[in-house]
N, C-alpha and C. Protein backbone atom coordinates (compact mmCIF):
# COMPACT_ATOMS: atom_id res chain seq x y z
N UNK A 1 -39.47 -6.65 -68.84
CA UNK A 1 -40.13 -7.13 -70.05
C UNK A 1 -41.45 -6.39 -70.24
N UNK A 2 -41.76 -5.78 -71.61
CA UNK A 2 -43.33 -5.73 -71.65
C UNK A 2 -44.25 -7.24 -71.80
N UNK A 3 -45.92 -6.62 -71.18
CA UNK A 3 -46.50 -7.62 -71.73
C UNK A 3 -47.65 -7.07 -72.41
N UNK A 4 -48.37 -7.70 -73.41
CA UNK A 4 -49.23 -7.53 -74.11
C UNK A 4 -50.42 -8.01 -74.17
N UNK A 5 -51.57 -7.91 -73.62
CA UNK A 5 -52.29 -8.66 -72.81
C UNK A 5 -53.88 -8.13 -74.38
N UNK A 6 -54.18 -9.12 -75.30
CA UNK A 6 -55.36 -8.91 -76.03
C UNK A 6 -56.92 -9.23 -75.63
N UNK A 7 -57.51 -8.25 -76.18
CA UNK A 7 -58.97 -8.99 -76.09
C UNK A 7 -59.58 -8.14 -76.33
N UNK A 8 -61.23 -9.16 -76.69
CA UNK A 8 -62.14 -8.53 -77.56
C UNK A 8 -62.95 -9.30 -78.55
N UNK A 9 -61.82 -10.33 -78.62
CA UNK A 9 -62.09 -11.35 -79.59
C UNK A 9 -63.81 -12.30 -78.98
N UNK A 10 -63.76 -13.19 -79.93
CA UNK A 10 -64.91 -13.69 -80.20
C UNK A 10 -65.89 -14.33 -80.61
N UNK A 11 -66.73 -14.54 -81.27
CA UNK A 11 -67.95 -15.38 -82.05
C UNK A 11 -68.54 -14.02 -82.75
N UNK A 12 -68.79 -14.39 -84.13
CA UNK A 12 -69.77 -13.17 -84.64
C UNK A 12 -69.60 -13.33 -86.00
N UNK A 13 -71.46 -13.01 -85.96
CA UNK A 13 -71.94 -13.42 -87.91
C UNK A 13 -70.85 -12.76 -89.04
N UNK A 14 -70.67 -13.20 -89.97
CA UNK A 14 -70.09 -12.90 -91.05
C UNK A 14 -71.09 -11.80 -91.66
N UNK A 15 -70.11 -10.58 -91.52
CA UNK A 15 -70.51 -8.81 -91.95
C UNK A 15 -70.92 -8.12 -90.23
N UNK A 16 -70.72 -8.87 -89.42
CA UNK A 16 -70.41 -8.06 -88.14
C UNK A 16 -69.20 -7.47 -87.92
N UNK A 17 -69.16 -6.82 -86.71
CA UNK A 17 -67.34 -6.30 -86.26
C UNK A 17 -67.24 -6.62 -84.60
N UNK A 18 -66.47 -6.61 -85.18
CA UNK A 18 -65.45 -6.56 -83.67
C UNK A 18 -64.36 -5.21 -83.19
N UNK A 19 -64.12 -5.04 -82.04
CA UNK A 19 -63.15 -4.52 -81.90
C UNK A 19 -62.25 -4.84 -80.91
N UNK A 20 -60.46 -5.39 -81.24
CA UNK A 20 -59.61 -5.82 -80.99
C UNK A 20 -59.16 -4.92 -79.94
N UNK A 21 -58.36 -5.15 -78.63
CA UNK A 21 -57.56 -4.36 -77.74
C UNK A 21 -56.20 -4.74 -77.72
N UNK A 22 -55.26 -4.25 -77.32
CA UNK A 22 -53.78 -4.71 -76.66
C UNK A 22 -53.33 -3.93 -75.78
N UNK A 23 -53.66 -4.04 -74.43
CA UNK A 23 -52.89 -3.19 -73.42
C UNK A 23 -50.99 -3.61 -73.53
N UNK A 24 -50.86 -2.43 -73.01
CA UNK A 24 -49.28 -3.03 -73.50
C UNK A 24 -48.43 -2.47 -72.08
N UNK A 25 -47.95 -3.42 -70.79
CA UNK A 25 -47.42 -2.71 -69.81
C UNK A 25 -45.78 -3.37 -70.05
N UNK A 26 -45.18 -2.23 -68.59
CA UNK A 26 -43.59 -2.79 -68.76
C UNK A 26 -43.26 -1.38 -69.48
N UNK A 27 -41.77 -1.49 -69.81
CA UNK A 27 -41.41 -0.28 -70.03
C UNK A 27 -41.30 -0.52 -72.14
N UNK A 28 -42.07 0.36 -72.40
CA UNK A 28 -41.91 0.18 -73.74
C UNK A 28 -42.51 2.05 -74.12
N UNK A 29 -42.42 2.22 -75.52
CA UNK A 29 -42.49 3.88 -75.52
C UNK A 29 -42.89 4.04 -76.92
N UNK A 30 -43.95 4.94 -76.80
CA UNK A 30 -45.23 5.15 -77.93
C UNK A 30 -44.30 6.27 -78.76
N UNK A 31 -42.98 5.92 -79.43
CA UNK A 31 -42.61 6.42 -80.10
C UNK A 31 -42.26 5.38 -81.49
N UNK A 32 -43.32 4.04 -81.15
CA UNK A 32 -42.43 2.55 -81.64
C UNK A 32 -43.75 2.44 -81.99
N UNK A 33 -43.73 1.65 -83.32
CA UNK A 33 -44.63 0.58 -84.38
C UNK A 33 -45.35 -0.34 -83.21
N UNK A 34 -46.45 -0.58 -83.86
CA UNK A 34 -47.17 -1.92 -82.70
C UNK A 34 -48.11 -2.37 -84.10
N UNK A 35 -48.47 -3.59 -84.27
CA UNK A 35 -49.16 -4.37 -85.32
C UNK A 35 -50.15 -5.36 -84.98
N UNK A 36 -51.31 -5.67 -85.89
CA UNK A 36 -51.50 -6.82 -85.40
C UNK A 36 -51.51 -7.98 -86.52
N UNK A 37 -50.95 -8.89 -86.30
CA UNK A 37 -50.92 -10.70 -86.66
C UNK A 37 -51.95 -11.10 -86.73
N UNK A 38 -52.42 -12.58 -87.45
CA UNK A 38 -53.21 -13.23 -87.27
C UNK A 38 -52.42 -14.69 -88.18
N UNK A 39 -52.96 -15.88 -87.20
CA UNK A 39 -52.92 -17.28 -87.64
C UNK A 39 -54.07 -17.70 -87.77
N UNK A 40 -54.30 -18.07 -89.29
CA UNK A 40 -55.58 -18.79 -89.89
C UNK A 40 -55.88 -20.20 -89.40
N UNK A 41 -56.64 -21.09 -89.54
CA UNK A 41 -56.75 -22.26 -88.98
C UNK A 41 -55.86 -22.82 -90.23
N UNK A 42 -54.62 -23.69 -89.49
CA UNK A 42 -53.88 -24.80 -90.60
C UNK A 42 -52.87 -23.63 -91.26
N UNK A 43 -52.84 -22.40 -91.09
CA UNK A 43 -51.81 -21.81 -91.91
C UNK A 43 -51.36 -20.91 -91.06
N UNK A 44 -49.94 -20.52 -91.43
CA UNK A 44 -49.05 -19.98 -91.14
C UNK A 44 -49.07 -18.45 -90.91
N UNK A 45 -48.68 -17.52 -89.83
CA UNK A 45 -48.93 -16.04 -89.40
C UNK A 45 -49.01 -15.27 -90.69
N UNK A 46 -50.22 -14.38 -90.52
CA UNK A 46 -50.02 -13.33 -91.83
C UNK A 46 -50.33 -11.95 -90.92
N UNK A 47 -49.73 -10.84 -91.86
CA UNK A 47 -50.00 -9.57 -91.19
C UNK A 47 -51.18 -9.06 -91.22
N UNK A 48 -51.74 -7.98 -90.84
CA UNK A 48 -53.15 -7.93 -90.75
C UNK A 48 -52.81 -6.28 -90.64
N UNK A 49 -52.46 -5.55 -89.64
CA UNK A 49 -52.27 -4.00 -90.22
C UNK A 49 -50.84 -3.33 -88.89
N UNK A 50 -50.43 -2.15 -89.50
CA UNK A 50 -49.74 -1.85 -88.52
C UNK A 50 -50.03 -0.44 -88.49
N UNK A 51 -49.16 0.30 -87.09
CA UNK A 51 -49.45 2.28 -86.77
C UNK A 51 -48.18 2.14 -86.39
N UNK A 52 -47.89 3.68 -86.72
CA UNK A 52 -46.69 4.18 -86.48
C UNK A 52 -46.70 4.57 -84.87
N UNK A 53 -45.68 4.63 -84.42
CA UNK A 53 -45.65 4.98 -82.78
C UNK A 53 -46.52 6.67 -82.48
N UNK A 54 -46.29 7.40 -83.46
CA UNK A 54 -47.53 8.55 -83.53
C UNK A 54 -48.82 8.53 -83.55
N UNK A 55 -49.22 7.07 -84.57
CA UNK A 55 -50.34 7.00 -85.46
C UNK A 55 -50.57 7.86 -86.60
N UNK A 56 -50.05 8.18 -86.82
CA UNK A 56 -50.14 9.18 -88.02
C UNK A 56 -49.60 8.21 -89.41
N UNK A 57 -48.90 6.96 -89.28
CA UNK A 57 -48.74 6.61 -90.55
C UNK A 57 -49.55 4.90 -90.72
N UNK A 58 -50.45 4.33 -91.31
CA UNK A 58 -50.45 3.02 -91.04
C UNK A 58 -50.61 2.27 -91.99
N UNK A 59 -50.66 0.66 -92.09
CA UNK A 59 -49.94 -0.03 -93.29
C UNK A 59 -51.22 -1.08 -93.27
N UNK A 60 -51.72 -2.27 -93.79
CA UNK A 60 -52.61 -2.72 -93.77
C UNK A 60 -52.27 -3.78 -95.01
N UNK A 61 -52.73 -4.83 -94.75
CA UNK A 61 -52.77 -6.21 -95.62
C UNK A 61 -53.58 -5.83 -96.43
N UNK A 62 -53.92 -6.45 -97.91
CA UNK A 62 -54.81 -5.95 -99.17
C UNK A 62 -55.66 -7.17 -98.40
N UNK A 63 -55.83 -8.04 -98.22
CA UNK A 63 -57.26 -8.68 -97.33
C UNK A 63 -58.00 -8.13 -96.61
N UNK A 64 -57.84 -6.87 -95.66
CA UNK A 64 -58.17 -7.01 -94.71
C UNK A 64 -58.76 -5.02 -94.90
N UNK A 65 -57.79 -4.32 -96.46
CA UNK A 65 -57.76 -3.11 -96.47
C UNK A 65 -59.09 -2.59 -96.84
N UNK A 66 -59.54 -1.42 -96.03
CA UNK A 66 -61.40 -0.95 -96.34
C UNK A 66 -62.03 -1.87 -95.23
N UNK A 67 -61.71 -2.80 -94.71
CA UNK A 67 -62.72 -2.91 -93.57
C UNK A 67 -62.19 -3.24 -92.44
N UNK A 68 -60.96 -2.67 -91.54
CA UNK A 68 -60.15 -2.90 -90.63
C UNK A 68 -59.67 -1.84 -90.73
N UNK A 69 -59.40 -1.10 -89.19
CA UNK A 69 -59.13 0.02 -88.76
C UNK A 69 -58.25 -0.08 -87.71
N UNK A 70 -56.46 0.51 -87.87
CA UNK A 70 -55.85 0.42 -86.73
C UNK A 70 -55.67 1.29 -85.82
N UNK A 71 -56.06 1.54 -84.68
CA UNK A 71 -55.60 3.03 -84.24
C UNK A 71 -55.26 2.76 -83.03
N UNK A 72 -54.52 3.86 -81.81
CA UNK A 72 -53.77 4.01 -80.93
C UNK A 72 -54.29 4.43 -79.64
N UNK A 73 -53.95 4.36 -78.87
CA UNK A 73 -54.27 5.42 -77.64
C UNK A 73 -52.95 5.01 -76.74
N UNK A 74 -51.99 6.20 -76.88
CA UNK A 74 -50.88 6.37 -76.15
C UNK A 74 -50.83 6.61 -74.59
N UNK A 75 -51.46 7.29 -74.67
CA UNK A 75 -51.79 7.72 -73.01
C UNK A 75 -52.10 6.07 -72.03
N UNK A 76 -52.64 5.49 -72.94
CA UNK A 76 -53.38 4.21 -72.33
C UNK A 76 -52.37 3.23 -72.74
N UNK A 77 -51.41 3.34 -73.44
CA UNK A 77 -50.42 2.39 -73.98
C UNK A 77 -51.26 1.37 -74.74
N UNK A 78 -52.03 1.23 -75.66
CA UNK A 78 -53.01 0.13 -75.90
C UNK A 78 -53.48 1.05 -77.25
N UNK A 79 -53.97 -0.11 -78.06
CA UNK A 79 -53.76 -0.12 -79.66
C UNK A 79 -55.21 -1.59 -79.66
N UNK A 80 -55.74 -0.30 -81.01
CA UNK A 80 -56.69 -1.19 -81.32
C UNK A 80 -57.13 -1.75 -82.76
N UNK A 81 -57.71 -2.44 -82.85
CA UNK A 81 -57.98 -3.24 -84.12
C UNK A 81 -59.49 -3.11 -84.48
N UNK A 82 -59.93 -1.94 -85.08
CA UNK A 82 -61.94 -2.34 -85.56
C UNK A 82 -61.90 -3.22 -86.58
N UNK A 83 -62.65 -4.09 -86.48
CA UNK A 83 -62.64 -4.90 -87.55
C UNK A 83 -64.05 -4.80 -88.00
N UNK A 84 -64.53 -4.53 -89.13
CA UNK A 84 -66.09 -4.09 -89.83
C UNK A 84 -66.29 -5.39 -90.80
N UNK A 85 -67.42 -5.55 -91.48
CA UNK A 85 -67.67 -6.33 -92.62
C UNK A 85 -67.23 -7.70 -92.57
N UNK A 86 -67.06 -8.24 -90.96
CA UNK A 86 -65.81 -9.69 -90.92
C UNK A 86 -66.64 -10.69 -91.91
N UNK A 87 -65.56 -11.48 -92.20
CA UNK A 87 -65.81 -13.33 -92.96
C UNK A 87 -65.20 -13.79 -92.39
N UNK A 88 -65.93 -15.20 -93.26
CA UNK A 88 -65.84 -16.45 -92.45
C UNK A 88 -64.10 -16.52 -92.38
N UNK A 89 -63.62 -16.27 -93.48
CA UNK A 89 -61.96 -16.39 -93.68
C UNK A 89 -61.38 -15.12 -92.72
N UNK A 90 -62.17 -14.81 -92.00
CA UNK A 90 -61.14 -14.03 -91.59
C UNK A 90 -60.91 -14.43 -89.62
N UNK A 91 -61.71 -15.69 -89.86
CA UNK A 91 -61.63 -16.38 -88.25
C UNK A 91 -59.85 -16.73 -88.43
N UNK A 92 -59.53 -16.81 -87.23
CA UNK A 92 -58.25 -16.48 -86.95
C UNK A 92 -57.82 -16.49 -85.24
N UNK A 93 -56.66 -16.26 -84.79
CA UNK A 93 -56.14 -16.15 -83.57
C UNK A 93 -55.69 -14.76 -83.87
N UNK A 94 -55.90 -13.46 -83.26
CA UNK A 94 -55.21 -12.59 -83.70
C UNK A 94 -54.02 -12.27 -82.95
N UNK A 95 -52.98 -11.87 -83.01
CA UNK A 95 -51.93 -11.68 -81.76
C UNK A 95 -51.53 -10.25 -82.19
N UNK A 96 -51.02 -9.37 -81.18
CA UNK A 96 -50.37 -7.73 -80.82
C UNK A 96 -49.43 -8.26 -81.24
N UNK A 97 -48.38 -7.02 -81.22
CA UNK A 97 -47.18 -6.71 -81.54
C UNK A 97 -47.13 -5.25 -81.18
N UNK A 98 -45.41 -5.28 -80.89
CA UNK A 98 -45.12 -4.16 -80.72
C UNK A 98 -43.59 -3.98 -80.78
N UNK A 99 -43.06 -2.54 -80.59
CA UNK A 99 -41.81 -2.11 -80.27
C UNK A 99 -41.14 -2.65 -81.97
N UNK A 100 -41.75 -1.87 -83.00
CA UNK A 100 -40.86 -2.03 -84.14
C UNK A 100 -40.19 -0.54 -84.33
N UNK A 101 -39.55 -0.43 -84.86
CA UNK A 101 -39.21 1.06 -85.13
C UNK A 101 -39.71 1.86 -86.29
N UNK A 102 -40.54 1.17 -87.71
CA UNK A 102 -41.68 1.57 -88.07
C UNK A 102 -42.60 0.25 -88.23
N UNK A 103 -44.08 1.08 -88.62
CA UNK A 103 -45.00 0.06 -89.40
C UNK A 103 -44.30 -0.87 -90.32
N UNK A 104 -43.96 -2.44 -89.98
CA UNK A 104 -43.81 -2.99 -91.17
C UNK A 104 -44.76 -4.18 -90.58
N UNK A 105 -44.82 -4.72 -92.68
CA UNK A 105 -45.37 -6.47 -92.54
C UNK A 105 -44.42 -7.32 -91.60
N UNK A 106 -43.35 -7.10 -91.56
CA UNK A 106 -42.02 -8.06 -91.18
C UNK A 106 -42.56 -8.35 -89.60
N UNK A 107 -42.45 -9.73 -89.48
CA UNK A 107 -42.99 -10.18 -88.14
C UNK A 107 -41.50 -9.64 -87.16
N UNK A 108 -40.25 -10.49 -87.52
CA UNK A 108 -39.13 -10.38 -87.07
C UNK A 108 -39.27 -9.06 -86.22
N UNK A 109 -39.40 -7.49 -86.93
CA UNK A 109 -39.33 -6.32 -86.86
C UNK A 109 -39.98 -5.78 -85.31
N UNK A 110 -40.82 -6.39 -84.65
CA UNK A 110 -41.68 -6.44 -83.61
C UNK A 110 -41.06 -7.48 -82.56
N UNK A 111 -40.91 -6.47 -81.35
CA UNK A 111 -39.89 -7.19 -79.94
C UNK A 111 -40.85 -8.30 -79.23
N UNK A 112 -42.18 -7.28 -78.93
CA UNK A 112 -42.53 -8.15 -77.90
C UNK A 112 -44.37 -8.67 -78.30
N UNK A 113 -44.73 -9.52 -78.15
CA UNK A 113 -45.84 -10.22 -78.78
C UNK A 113 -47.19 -10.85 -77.50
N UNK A 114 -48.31 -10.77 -77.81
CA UNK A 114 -49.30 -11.46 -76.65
C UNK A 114 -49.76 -12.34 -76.89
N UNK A 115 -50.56 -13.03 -76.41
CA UNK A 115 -50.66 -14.25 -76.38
C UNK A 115 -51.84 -14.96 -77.81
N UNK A 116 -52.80 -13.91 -78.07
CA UNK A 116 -53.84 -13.96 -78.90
C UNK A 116 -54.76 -13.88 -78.12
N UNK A 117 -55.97 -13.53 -78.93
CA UNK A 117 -56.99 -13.56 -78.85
C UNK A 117 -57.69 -14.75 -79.76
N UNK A 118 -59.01 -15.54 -79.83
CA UNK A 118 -59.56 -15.91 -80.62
C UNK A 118 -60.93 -15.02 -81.51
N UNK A 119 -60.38 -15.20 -82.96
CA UNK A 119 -61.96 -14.43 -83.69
C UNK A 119 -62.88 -15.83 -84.47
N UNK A 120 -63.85 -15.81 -84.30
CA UNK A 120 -64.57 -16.95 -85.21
C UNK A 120 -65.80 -15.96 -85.87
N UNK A 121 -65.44 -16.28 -86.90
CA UNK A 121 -66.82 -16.08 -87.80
C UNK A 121 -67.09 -17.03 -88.46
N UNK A 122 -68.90 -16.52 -88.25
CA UNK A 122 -69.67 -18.04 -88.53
C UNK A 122 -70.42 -17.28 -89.73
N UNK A 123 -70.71 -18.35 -90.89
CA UNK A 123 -71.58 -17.70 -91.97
C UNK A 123 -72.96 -18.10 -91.67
């Protein structure tokens, strides 16, 4: 099995950043989609952005697009999330993903998942 182990997460003023991690061990292969999720407080998983197993192609929620940055590091198996300009709405649990065969929104599309992280922003 892979596992997906996040963090990074946090507490931090509204128009700070963060930056998200996902080590990703087990046998899995940086030729595959990896994304990240987020559950709002009281609502249901939304996508937040995805990279192609290259990085060369990536997809991004219109919430989140212009101030969230997804990018890769293969060598390290681990994928990251900058998050710039955060709000209060954008406190959340964020969770990895991985092993899709491209960038999509589609949760289904993604094998194996971590546990979350927590983000809080405070105004």
């Amino acid at each position: 099995q892979v596992q997906l182990v996040e963090s990074g997460g946090g507490l931090v003023q509204a128009g700070g950043s963060l930056r998200l991690s996902c080590a990703a061990s087990g046998r899995t292969s940086s030729s595959y989609a990896m994304a990240w999720f987020r559950r709002l407080p009281g609502k249901d998983g939304d996508f937040v952005a995805a990279i192609s197993g290259s990085g060369g192609r990536t997809v991004y929620a219109e919430s989140v697009k212009g101030r969230v940055t997804i990018s890769r590091d293969n060598a390290k198996n681990t994928v990251y999330l900058q998050m710039n300009s955060l709000k209060p709405e954008d406190t959340a649990v964020y969770y990895c993903a991985a092993d899709a065969l491209v960038p999509t929104v589609i949760a289904g599309s993604y094998r194996y998942w971590g546990q979350g992280t927590q983000v809080t922003v405070s105004s």
